[in-house]
Protein backbone atom coordinates (compact mmCIF):
# COMPACT_ATOMS: atom_id res chain seq x y z
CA UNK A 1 112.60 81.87 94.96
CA UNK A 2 113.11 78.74 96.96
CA UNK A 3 110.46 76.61 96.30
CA UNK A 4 111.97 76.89 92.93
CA UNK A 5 115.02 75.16 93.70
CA UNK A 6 113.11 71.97 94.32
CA UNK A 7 113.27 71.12 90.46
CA UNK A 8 110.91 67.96 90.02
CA UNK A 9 110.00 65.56 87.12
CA UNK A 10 106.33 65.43 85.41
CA UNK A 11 105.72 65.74 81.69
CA UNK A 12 105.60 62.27 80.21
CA UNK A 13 106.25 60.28 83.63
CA UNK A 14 102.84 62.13 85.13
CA UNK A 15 100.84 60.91 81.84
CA UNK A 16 101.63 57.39 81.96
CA UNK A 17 100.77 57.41 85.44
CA UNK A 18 97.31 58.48 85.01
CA UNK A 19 97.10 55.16 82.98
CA UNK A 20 98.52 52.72 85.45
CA UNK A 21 96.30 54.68 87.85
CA UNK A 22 92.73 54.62 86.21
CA UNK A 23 91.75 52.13 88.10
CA UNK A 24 91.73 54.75 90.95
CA UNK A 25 88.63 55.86 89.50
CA UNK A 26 87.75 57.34 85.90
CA UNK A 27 85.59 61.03 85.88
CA UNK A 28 82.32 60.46 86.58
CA UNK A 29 82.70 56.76 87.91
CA UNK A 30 82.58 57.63 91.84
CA UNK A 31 79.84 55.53 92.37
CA UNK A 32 81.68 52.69 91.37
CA UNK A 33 85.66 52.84 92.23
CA UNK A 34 86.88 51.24 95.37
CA UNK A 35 84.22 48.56 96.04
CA UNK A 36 82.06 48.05 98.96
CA UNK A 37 83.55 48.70 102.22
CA UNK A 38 86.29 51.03 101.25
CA UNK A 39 84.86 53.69 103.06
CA UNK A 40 87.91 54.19 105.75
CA UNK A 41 90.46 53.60 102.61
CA UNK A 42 89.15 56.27 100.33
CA UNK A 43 89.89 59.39 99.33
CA UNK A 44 87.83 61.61 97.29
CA UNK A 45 89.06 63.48 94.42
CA UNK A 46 87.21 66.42 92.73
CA UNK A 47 88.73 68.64 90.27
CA UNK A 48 86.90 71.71 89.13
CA UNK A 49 86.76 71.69 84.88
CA UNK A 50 88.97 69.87 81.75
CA UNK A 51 89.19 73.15 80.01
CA UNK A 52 92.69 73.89 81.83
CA UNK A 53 94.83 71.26 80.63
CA UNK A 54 96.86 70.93 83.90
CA UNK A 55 94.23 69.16 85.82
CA UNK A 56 94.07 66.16 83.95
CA UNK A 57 97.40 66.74 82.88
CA UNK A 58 99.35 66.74 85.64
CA UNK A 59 97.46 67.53 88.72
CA UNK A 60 94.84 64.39 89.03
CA UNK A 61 97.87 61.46 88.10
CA UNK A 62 100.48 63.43 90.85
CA UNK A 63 97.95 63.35 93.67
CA UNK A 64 96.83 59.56 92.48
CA UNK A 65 100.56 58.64 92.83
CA UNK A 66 101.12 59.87 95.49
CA UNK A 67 98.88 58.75 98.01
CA UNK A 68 99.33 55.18 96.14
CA UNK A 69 102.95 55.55 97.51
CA UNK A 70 102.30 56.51 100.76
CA UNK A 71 99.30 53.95 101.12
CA UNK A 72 99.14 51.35 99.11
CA UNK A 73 95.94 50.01 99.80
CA UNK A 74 94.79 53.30 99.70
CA UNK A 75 91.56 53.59 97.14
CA UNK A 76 90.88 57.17 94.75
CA UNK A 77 87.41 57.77 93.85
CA UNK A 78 87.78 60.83 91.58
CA UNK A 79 85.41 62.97 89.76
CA UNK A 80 85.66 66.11 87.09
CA UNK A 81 82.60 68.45 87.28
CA UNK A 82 83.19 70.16 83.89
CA UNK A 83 82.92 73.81 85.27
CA UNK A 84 79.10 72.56 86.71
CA UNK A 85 78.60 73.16 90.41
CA UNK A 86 75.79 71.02 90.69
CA UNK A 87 77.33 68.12 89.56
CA UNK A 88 80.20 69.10 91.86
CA UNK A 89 77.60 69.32 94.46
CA UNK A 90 76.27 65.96 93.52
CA UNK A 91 79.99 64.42 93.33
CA UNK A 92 80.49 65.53 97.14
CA UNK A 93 77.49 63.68 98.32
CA UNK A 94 77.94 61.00 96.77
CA UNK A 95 81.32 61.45 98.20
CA UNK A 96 80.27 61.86 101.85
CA UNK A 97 76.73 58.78 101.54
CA UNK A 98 79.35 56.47 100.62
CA UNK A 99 81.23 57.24 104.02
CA UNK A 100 84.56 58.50 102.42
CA UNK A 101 86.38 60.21 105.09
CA UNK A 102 88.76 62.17 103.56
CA UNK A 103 87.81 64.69 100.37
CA UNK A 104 90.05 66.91 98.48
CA UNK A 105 88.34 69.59 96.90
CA UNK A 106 89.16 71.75 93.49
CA UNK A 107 86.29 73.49 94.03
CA UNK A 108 84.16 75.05 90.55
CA UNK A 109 82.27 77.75 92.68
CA UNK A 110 83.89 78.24 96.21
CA UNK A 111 81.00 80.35 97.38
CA UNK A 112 78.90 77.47 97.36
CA UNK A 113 80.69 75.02 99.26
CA UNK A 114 79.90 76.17 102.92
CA UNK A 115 76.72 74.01 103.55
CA UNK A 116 78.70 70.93 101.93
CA UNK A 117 81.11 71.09 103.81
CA UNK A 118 79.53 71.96 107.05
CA UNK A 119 77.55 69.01 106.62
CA UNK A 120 80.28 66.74 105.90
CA UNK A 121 82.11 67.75 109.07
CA UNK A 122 78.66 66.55 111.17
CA UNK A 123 79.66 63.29 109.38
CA UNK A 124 83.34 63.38 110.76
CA UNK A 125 84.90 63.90 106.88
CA UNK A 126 87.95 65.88 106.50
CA UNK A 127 87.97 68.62 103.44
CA UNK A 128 91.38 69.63 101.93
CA UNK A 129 90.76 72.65 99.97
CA UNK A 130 92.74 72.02 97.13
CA UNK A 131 94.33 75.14 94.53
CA UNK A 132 90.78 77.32 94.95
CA UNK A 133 90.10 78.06 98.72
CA UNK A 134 86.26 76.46 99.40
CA UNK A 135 84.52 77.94 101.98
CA UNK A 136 83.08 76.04 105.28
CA UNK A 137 85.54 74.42 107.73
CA UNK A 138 88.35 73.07 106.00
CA UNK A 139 90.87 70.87 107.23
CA UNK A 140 93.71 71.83 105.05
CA UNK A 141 94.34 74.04 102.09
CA UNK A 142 96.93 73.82 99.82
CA UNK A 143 97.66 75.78 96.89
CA UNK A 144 99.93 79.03 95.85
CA UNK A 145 100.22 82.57 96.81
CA UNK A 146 97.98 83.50 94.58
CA UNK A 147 98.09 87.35 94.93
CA UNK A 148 101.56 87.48 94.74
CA UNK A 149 101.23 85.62 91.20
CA UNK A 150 98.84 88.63 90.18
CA UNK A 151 101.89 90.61 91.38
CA UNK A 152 103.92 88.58 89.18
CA UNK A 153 101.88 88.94 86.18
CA UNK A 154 102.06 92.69 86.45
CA UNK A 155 105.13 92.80 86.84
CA UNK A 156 105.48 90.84 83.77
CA UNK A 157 103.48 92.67 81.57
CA UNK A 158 105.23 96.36 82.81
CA UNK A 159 108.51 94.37 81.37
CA UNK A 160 106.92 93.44 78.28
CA UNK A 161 106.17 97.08 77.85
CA UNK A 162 109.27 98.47 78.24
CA UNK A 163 109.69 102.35 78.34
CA UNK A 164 106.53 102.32 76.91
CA UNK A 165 104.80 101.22 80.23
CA UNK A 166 104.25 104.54 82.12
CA UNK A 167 102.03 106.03 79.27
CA UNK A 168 100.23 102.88 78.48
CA UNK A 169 96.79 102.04 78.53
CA UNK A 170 96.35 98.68 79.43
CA UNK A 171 93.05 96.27 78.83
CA UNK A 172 92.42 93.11 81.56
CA UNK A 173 90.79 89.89 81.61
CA UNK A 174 89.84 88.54 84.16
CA UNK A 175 89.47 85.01 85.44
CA UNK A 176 86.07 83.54 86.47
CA UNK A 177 84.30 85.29 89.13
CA UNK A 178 83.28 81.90 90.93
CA UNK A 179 87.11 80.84 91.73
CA UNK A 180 88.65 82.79 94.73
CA UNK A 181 92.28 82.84 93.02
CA UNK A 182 90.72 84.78 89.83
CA UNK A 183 90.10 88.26 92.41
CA UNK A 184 93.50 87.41 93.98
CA UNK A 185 95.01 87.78 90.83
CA UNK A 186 93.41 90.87 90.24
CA UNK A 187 94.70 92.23 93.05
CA UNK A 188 98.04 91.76 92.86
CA UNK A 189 97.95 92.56 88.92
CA UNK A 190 96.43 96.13 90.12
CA UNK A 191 98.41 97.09 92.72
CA UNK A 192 101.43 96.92 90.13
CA UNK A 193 99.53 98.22 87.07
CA UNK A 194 97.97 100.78 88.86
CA UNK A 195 101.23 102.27 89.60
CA UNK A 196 103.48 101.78 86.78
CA UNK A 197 101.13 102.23 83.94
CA UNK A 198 99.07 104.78 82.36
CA UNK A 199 95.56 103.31 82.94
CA UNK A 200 93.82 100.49 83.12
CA UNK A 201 90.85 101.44 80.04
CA UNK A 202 89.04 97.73 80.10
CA UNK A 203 88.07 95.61 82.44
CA UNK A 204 86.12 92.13 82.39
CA UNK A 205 86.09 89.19 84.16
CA UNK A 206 85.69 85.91 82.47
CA UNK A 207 82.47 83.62 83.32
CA UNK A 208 84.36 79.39 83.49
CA UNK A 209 87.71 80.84 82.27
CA UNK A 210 86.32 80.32 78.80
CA UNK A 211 88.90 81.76 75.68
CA UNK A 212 85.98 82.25 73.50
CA UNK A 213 84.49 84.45 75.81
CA UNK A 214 87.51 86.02 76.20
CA UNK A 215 88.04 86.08 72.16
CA UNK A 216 84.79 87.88 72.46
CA UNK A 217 85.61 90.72 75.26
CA UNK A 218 88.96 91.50 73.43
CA UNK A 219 86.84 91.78 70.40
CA UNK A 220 84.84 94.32 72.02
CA UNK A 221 88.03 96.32 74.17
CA UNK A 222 88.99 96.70 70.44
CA UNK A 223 85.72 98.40 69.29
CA UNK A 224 85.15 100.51 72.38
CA UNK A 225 88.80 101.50 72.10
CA UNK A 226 90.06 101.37 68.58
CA UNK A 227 93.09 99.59 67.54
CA UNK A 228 95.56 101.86 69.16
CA UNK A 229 93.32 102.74 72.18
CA UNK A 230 95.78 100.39 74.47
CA UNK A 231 99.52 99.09 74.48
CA UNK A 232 99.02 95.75 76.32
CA UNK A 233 96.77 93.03 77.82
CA UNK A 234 96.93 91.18 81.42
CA UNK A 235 95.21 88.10 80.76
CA UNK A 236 94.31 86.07 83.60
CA UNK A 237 95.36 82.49 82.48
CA UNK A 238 96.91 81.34 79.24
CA UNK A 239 93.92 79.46 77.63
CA UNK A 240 92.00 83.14 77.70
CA UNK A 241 95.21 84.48 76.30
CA UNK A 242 94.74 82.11 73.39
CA UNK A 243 91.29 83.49 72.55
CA UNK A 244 92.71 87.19 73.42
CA UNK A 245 95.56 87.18 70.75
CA UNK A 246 93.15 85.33 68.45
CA UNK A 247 91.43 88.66 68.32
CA UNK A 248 93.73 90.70 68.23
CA UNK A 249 95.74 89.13 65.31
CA UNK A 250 92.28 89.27 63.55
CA UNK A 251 92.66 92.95 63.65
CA UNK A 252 96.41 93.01 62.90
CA UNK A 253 97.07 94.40 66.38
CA UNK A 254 100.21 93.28 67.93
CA UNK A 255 100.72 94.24 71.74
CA UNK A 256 102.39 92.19 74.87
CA UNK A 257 99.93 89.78 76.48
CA UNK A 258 100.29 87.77 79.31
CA UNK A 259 99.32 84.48 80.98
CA UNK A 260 99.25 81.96 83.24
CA UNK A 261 100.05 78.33 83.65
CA UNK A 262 102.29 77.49 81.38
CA UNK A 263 100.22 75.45 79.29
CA UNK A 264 102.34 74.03 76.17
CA UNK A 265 99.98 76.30 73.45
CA UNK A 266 100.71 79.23 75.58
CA UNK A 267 104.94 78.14 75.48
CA UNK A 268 104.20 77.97 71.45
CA UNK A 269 103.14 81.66 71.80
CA UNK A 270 106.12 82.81 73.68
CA UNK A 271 108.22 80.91 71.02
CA UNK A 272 106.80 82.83 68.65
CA UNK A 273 106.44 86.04 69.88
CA UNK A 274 102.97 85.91 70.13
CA UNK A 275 102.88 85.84 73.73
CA UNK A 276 104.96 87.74 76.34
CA UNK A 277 105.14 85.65 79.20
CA UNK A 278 103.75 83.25 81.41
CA UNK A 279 103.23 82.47 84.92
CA UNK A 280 104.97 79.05 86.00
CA UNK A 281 103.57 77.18 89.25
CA UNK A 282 105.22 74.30 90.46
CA UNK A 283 101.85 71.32 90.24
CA UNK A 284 103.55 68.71 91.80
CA UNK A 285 104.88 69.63 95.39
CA UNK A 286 101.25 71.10 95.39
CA UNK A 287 100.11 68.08 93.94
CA UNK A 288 102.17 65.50 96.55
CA UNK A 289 101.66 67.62 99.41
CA UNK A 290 97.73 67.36 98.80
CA UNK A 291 98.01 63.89 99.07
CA UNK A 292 100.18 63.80 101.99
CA UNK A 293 97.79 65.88 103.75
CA UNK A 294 95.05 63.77 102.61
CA UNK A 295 96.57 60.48 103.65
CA UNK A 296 97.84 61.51 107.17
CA UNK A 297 94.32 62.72 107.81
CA UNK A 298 93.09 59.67 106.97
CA UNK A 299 94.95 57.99 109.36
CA UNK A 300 94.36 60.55 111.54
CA UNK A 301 98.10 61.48 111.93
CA UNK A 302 99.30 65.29 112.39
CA UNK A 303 100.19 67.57 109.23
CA UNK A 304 101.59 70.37 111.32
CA UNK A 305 104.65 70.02 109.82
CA UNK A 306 103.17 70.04 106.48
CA UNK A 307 101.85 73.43 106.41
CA UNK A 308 103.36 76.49 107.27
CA UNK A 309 100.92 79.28 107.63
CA UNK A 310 97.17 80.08 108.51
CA UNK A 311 94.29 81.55 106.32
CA UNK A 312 91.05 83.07 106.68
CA UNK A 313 88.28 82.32 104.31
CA UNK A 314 87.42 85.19 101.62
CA UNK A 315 84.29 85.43 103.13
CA UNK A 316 86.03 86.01 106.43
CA UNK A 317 84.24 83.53 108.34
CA UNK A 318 85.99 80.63 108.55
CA UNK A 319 90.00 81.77 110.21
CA UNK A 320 93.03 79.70 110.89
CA UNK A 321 92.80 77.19 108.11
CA UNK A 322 96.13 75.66 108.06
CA UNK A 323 97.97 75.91 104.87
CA UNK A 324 100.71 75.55 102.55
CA UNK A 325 101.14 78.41 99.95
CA UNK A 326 104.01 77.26 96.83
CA UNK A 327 105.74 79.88 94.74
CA UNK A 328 106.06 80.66 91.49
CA UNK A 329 107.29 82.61 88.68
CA UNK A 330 107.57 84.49 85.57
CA UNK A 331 108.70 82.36 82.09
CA UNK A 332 109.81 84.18 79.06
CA UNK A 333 111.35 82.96 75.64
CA UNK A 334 114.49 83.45 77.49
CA UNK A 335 114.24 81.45 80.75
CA UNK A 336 111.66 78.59 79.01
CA UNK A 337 114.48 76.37 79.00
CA UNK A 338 116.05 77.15 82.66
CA UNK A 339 112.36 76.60 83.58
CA UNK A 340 110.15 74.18 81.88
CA UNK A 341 112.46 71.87 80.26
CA UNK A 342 114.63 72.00 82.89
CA UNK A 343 112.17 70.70 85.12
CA UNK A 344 110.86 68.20 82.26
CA UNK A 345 107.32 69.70 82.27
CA UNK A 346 107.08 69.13 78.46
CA UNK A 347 110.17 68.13 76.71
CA UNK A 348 111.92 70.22 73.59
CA UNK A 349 109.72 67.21 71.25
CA UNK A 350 106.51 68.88 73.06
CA UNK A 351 107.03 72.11 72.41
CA UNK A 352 109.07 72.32 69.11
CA UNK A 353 106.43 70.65 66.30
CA UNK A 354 106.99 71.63 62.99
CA UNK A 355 105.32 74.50 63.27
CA UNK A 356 107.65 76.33 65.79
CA UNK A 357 110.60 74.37 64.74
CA UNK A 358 112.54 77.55 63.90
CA UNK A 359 111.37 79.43 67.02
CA UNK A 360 112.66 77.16 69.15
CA UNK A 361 116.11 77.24 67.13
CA UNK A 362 116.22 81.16 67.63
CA UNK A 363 116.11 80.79 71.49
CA UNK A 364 118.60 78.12 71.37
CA UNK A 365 115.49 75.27 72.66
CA UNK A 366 116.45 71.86 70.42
């Protein structure tokens, strides 16, 4: 894939950024960060939920950096809404009262979004959708191809089945039904499953992404289905695939499940052959593009050359968004080293405790 040639660096250096940056503005401190009169120097930063490690991770000090490189004087007032739209809601007003001109959004329920949105464009402020695709007339939106990762996670799973795929019954959950990526996935995820495997006997999507929820669904699967009444389990993300296996080891089941992410628990669980396979996204050209959009705008310079294609809202109102759509792809115990430690996304230290010392020996990771 091309856009995995661009190999980058975040791990450790994107933590100790989001130290040197706090003074960019701490969750729930937007009232505060940037002073009076920083209005046409902002940019607003809202991220969706802290249960996905990535955001705080990786995502929030990358886009921080970022526009701190490309404007210096350039203020971040950034806010977390814990999964809660209201508070999201409340974070974008404050957001637009304050006259910030410029607002990326992570948004935690895209549905909701069109009346904020159209009333911050009365205001003149400029929304880049950011990762989830928020409805209402956005500026820019930046994020991945997000059906073709469903496509990837099928994909994955059909190869974690083997020759066993074609007469397998497969169970899948879901990612939250308020984030427009989570039915994207589920789209491209059935239009390979359908095909190549048996059937697809469960089906639930997952309220916040939460992995006790999906502990709790799996749970379920297994008593609707019995313990050999399916072969293998898409899981939307790799936190749910956590509290998926957690069930399923409870019952001494042991079938291929996939994920997404490539959060450093779910990397533990490929190790260790708990886990098939994950779905690898590049955060930081998303990330740095974000910001470059962001800070152009801001300056009301062009970003034509930032973007490369056009979408239409899921909704289907709102058409010719301009956007930039970043690949991805699919990491096994065989390619984590290619992949993530190539790339320095956690280091061999991260991933290899004590605990999956030997795993990590066995696929040559030291």
């Amino acid at each position: 894939m091309n856009a995995m040639t661009r190999r980058f660096v975040i791990g450790t250096a994107a933590v100790s950024m989001a130290a040197t940056l706090a003074a960019c503005g701490k969750a729930g401190d937007g009232d505060n960060a940037g002073g009076s009169g920083g209005d046409s120097k902002t940019i607003g930063l809202l991220l969706p939920e802290n249960k996905t490690t990535r955001y705080e991770t990786f995502d929030r000090p990358i886009i921080e950096a970022k526009i701190k490189q490309l404007c210096s004087d350039c203020e971040v007032k950034y806010n977390n809404a814990a999964q809660d739209t209201e508070t999201q809601k409340k974070q974008f007003d404050a957001l637009v009262t304050q006259g910030v001109k410029v607002i990326i959004l992570d948004s935690v329920d895209y549905k909701a979004t069109k009346s904020w949105v159209q009333q911050a464009e009365k205001k003149g402020v400029k929304v880049v959708a950011y990762d989830r695709l928020a409805e209402g007339p956005i500026s820019a939106y930046v994020s991945y191809d997000n059906e073709k990762i469903g496509r990837l996670q099928g994909e994955g799973l059909v190869k974690a089945l083997g020759a066993k795929a074609k007469d397998a019954n497969v169970v899948m959950i879901n990612g939250s039904p308020t984030d427009p990526n989570a039915p994207l996935f589920k789209k491209g995820a059935h239009s390979v499953l359908d095909k190549q495997v048996k059937k697809v006997v469960y089906e639930q999507d997952i309220p916040d992404w939460s992995p006790d929820e999906a502990n709790k669904k799996m749970g379920a699967a297994i008593d609707s289905l019995g313990k050999d009444g399916f072969q293998g389990v898409y899981s939307a993300n790799d936190g749910m695939a956590g509290g998926i296996i957690t069930a399923l080891s409870k019952q001494g089941i042991k079938v291929p499940v996939g994920g997404q992410d490539a959060e450093l628990a779910g990397l533990q669980r490929i190790l260790k052959g708990d886990q098939a396979f994950t779905i690898y996204k590049q955060i930081k050209p998303e990330a740095e593009t974000t910001a470059e959009i962001a800070v152009r705008l801001l300056k009301g310079d062009a970003i034509d050359d930032l973007v490369s294609t056009k979408v239409t809202s899921l909704t289907g109102e709102f058409k010719d968004i301009p956007a930039k759509l970043y690949d991805a792809e699919i990491v096994t115990k065989e390619n984590i080293g290619s992949t993530i430690i190539a790339d320095k996304v956690y280091t061999p230290a991260d991933i290899c405790t004590a605990e999956y010392k030997a795993a990590c020996e066995a696929a040559g990771i030291k």
